[in-house]
N, C-alpha and C. Protein backbone atom coordinates (compact mmCIF):
# COMPACT_ATOMS: atom_id res chain seq x y z
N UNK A 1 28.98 -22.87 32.42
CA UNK A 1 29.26 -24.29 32.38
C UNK A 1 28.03 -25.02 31.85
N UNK A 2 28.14 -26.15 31.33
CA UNK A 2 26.77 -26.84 30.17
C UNK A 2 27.49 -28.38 30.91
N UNK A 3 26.18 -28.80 30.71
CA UNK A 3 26.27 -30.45 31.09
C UNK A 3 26.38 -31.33 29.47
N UNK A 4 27.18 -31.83 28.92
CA UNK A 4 27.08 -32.99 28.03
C UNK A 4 26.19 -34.00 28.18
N UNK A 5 24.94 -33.85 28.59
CA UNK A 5 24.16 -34.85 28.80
C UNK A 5 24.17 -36.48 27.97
N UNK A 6 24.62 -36.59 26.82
CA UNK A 6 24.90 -37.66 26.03
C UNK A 6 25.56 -38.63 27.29
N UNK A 7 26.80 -37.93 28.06
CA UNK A 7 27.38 -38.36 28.68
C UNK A 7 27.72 -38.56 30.37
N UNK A 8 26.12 -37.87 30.47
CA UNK A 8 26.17 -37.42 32.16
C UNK A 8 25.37 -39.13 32.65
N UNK A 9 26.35 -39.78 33.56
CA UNK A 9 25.53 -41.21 34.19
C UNK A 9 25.77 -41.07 35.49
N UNK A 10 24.43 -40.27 35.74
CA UNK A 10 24.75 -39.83 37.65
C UNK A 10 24.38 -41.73 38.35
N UNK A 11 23.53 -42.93 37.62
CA UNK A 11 23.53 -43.78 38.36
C UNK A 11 24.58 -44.38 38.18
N UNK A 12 25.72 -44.83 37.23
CA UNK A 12 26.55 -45.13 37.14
C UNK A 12 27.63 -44.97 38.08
N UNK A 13 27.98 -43.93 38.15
CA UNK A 13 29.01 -43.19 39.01
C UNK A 13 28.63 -43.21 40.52
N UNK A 14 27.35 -43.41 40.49
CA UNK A 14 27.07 -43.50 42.16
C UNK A 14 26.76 -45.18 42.71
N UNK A 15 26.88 -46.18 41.45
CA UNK A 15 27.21 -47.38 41.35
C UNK A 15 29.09 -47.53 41.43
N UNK A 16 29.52 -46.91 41.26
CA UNK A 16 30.75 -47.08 41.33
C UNK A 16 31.60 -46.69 42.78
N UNK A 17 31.38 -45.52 42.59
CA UNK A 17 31.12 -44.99 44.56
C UNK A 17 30.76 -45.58 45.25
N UNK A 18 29.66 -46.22 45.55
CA UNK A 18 29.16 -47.29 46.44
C UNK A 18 30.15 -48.67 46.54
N UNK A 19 30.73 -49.34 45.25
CA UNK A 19 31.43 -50.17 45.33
C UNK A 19 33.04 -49.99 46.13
N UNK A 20 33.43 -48.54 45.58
CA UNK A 20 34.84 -48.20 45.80
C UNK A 20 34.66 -48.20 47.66
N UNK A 21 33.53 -47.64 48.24
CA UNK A 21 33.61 -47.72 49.44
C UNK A 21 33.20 -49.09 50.19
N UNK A 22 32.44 -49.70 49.61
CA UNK A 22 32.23 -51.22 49.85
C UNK A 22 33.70 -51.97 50.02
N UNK A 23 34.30 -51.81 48.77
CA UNK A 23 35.37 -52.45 48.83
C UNK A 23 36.47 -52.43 50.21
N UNK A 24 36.39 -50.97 50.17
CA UNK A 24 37.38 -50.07 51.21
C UNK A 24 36.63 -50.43 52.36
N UNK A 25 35.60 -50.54 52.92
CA UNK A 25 35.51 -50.83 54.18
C UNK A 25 35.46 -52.24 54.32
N UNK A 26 35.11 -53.08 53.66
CA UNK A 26 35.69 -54.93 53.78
C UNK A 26 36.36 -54.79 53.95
N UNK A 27 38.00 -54.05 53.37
CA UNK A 27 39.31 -54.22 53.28
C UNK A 27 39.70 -54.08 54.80
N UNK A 28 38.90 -53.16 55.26
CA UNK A 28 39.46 -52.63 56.84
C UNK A 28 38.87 -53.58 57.72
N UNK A 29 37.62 -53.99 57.06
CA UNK A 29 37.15 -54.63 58.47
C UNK A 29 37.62 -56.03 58.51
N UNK A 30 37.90 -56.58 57.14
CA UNK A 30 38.29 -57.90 57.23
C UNK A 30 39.86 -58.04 56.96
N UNK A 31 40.83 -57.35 56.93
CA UNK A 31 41.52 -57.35 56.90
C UNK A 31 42.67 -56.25 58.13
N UNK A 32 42.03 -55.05 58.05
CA UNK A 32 42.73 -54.08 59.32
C UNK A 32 43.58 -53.27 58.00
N UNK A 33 43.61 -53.22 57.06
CA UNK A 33 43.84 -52.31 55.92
C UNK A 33 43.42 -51.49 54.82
N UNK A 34 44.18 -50.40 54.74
CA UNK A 34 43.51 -49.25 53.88
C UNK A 34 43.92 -49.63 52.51
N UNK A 35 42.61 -49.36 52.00
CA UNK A 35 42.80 -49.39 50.66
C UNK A 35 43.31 -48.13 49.80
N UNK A 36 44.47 -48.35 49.87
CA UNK A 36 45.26 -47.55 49.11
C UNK A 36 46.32 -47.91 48.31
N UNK A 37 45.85 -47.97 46.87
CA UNK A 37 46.30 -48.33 45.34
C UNK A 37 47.90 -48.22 45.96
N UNK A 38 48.75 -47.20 45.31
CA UNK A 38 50.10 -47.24 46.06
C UNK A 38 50.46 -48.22 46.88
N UNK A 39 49.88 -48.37 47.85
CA UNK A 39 50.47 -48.95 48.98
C UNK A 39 49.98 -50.35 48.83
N UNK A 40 48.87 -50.89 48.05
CA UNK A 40 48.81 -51.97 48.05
C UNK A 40 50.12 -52.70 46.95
N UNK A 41 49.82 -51.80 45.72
CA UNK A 41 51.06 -52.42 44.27
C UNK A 41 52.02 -52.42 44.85
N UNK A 42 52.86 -51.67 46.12
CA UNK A 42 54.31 -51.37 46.54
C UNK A 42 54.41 -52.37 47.66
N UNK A 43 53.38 -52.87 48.04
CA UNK A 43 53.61 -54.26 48.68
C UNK A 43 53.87 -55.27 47.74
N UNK A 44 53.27 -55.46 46.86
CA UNK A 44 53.24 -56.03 45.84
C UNK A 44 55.14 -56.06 45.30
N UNK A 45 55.74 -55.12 44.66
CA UNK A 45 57.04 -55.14 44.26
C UNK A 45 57.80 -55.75 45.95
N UNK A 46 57.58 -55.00 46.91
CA UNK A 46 58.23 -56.18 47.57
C UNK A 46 57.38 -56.66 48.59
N UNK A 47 57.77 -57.83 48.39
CA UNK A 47 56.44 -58.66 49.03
C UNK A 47 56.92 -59.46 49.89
N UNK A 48 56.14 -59.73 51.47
CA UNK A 48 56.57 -59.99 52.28
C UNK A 48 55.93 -61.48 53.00
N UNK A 49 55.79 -62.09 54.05
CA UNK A 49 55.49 -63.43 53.79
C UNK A 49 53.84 -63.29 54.05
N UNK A 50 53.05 -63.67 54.18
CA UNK A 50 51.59 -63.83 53.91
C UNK A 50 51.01 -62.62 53.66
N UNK A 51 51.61 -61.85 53.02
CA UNK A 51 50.83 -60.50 52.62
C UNK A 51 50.84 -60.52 51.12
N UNK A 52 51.45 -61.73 50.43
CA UNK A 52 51.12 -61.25 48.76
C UNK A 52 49.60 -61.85 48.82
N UNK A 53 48.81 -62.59 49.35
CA UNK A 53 47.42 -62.76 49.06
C UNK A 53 46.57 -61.91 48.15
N UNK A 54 45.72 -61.55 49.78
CA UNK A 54 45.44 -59.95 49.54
C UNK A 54 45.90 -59.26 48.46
N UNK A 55 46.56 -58.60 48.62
CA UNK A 55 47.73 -58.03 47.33
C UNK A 55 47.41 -58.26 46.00
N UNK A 56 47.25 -59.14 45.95
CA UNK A 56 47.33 -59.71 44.20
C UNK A 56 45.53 -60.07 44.23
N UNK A 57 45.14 -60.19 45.39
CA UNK A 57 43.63 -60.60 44.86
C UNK A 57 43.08 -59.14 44.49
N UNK A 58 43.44 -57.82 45.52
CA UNK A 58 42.96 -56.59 45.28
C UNK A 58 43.13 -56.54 44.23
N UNK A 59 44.33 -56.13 43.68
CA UNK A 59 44.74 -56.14 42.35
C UNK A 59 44.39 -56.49 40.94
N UNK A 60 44.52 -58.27 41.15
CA UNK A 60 43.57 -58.56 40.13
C UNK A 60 41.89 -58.37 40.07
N UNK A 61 41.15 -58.09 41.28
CA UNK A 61 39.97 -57.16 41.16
C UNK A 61 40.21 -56.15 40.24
N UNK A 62 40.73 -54.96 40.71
CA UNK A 62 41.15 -54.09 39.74
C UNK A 62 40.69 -53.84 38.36
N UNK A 63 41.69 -55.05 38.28
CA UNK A 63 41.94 -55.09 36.30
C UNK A 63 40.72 -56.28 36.49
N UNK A 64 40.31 -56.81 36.81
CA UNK A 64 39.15 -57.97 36.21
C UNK A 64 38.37 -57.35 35.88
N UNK A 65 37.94 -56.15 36.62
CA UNK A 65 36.22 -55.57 37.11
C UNK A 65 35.74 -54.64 35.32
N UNK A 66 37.00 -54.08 35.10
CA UNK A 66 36.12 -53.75 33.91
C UNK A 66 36.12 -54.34 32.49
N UNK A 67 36.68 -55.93 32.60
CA UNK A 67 36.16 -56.60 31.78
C UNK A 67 34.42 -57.53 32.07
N UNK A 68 34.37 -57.41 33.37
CA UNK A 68 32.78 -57.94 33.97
C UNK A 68 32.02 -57.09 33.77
N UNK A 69 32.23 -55.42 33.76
CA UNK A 69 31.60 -54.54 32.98
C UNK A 69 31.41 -54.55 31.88
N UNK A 70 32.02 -55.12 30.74
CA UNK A 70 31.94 -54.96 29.95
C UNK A 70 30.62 -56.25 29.28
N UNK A 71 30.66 -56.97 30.01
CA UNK A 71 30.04 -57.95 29.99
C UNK A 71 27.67 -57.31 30.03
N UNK A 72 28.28 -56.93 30.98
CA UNK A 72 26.88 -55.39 31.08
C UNK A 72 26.65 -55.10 30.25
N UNK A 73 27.67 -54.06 29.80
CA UNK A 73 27.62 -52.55 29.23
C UNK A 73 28.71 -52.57 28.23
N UNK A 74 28.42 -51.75 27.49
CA UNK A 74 29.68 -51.24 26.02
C UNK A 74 30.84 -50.69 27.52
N UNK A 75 32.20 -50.70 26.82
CA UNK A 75 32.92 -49.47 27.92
C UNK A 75 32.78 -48.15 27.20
N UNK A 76 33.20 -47.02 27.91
CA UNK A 76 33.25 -46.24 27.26
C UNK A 76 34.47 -45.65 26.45
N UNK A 77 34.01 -44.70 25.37
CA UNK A 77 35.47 -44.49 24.52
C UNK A 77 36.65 -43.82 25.60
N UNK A 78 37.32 -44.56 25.08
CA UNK A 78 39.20 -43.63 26.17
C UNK A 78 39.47 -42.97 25.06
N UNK A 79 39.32 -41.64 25.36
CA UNK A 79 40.19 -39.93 24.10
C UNK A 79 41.08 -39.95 25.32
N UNK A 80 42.68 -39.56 24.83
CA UNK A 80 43.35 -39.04 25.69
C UNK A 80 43.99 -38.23 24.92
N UNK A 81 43.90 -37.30 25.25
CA UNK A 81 44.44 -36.10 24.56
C UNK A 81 46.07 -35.40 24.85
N UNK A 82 46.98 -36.08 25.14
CA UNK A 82 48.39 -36.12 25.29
C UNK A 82 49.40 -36.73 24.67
N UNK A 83 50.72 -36.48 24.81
CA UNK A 83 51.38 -37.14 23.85
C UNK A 83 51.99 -38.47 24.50
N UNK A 84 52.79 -39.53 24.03
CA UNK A 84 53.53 -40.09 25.75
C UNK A 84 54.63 -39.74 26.05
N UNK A 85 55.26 -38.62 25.92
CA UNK A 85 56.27 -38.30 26.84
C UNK A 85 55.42 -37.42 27.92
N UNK A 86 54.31 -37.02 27.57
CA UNK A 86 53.43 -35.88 28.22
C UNK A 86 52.67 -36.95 29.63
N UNK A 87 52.81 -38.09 29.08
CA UNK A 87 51.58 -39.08 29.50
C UNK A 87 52.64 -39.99 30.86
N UNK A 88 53.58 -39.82 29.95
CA UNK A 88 54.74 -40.90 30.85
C UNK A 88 55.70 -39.92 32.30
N UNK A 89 55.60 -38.49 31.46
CA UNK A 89 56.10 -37.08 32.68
C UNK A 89 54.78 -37.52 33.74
N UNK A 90 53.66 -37.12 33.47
CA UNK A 90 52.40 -37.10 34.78
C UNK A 90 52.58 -38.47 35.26
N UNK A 91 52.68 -39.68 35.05
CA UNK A 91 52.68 -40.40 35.70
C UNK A 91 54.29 -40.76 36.71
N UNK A 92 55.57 -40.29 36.12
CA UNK A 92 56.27 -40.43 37.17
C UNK A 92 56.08 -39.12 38.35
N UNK A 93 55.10 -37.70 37.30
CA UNK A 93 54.96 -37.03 38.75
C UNK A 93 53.75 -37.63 39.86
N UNK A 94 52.79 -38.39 39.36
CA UNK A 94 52.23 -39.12 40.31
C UNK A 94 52.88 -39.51 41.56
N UNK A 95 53.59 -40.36 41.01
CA UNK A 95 54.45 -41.67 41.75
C UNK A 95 55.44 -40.64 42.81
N UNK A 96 55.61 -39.52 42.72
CA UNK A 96 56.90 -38.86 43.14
C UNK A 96 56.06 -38.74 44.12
N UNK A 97 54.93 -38.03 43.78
CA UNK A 97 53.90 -37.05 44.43
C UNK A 97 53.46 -37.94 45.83
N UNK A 98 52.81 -39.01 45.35
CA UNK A 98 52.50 -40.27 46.29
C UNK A 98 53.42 -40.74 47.37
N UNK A 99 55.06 -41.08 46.62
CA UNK A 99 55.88 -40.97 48.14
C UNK A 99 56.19 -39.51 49.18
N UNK A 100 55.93 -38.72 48.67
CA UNK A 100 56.08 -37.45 49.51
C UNK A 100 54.67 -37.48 50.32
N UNK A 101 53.68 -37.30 49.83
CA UNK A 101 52.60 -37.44 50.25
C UNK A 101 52.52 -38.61 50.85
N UNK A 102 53.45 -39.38 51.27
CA UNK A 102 52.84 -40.86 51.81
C UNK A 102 51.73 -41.39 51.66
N UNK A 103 50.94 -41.23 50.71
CA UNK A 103 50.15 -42.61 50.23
C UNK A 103 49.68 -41.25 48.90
N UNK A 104 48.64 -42.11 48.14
CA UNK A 104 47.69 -41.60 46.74
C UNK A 104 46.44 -40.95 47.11
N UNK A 105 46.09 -41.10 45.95
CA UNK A 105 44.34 -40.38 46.51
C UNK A 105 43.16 -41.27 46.97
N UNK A 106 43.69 -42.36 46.69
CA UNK A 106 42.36 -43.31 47.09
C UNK A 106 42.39 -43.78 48.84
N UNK A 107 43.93 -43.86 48.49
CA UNK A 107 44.13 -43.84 50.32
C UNK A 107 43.69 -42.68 51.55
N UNK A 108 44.17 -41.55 51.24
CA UNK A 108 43.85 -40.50 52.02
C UNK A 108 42.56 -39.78 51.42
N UNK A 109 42.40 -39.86 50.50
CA UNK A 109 41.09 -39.65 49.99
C UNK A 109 39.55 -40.03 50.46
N UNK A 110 39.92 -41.19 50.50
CA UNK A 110 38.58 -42.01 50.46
C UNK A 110 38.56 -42.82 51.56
N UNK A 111 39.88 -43.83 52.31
CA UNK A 111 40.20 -44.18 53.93
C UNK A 111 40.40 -42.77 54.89
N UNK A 112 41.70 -42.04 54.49
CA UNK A 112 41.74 -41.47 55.36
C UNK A 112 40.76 -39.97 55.70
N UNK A 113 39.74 -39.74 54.61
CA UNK A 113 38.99 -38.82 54.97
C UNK A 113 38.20 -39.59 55.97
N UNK A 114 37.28 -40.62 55.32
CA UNK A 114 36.80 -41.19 56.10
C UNK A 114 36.96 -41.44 58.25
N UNK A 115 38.14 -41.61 58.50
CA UNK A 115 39.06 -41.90 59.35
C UNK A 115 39.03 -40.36 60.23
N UNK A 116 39.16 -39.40 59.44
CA UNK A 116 39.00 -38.19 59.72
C UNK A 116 40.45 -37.69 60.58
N UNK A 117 41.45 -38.13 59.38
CA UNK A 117 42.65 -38.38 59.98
C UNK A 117 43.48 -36.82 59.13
N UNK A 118 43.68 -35.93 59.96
CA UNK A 118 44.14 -34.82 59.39
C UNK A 118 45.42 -34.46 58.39
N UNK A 119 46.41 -35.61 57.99
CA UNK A 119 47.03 -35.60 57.07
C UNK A 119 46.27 -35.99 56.33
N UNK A 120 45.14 -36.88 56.66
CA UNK A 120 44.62 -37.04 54.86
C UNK A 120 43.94 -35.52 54.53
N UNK A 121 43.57 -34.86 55.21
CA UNK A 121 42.14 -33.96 54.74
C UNK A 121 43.17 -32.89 54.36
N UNK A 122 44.63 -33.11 54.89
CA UNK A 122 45.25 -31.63 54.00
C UNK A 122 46.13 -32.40 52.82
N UNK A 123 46.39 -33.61 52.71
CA UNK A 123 46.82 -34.18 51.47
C UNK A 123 45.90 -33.95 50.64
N UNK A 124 44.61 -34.05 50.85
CA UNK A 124 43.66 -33.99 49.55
C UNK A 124 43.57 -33.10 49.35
N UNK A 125 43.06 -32.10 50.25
CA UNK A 125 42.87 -30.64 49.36
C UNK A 125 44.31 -30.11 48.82
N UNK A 126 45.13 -30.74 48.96
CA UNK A 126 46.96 -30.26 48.12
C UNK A 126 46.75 -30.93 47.02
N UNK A 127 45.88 -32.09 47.05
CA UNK A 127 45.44 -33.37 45.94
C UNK A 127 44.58 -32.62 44.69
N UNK A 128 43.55 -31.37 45.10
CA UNK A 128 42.36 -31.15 44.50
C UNK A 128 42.67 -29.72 44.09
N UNK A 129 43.54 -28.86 44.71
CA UNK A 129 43.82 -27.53 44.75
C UNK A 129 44.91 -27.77 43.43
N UNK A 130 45.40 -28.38 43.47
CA UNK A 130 47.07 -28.71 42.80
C UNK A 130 46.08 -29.86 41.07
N UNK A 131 45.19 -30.37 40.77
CA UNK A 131 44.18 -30.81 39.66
C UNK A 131 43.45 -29.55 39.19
N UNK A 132 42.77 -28.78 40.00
CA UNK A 132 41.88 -27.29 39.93
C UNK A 132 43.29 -26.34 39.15
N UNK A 133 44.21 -26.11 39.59
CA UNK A 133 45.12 -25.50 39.25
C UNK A 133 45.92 -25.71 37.81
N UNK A 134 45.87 -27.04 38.23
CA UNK A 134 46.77 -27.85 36.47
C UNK A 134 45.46 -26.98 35.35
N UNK A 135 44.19 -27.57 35.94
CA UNK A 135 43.21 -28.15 34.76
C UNK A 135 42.67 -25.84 34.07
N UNK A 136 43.10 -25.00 34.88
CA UNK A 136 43.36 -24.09 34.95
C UNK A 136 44.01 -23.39 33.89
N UNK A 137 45.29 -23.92 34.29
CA UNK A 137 46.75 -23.11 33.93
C UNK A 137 46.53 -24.04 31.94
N UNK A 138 46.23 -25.53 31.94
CA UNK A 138 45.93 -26.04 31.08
C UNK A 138 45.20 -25.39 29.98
N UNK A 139 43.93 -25.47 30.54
CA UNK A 139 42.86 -24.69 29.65
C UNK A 139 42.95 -23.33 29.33
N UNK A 140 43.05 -22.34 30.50
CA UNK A 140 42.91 -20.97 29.96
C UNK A 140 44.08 -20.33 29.43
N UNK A 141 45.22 -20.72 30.35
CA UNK A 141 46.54 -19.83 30.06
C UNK A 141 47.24 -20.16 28.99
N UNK A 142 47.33 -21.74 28.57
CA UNK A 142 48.27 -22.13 27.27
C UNK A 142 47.30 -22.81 26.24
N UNK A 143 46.23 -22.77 26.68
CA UNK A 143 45.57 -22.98 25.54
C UNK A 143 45.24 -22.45 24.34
């Protein structure tokens, strides 16, 4: 394995980490909720009486933050190397994946590890085992 150094930004990424958990623990402490993408947008489609706030402010965080980056910093190039029926299949298996799994990865990932709540810690490793496996079967076998 070789590092792309052009492209390795260990402060970056640990600027970003720091925020994602910043965010996530305001969310809990000032609110009593997990930050979990899914579950916040699916409040969002149906929305109930003083909970679209929140909701739409997370949200539009979201999408604001990396135009304030950009404001910084160049962004970086997006290569995606798929087609979109290829692009549009992974994302409804996301979405499938997420209601079976009752919540995404940022939720049980990053709240509920935290939490040390044992559906999250075996959702994720089904989360990380099941990416290790794709990125696998991807590269070596049909490549």
């Amino acid at each position: 394995m070789t590092i792309d150094w052009n492209h390795f930004t260990p402060l970056s990424s640990l600027a970003g980490g720091v925020l994602i958990g910043v965010a996530a623990a305001l969310l809990a402490l000032c609110n009593g909720r997990i930050a979990g993408i899914s579950g916040i947008v699916g409040g969002l489609l149906r929305p109930q009486r003083g909970d679209l706030g929140w909701r739409a402010a997370f949200v539009s965080g979201l999408s604001l933050a990396p135009l304030l980056y950009r404001v910084l910093a160049p962004l970086p190039e997006i290569r995606i190397e798929a087609g979109s029926g290829l692009i549009i299949l992974a994302g409804l298996l996301v979405g499938v994946g997420t209601r079976y799994g009752a919540g995404c990865t940022s939720g049980h990932g990053i709240c509920g590890l935290s939490r040390r709540s044992p559906r999250s810690i075996v959702a994720t490793l089904s989360f990380m085992a099941a990416g290790f496996a794709t990125v696998f079967v991807m590269r070596h076998l049909l490549a």
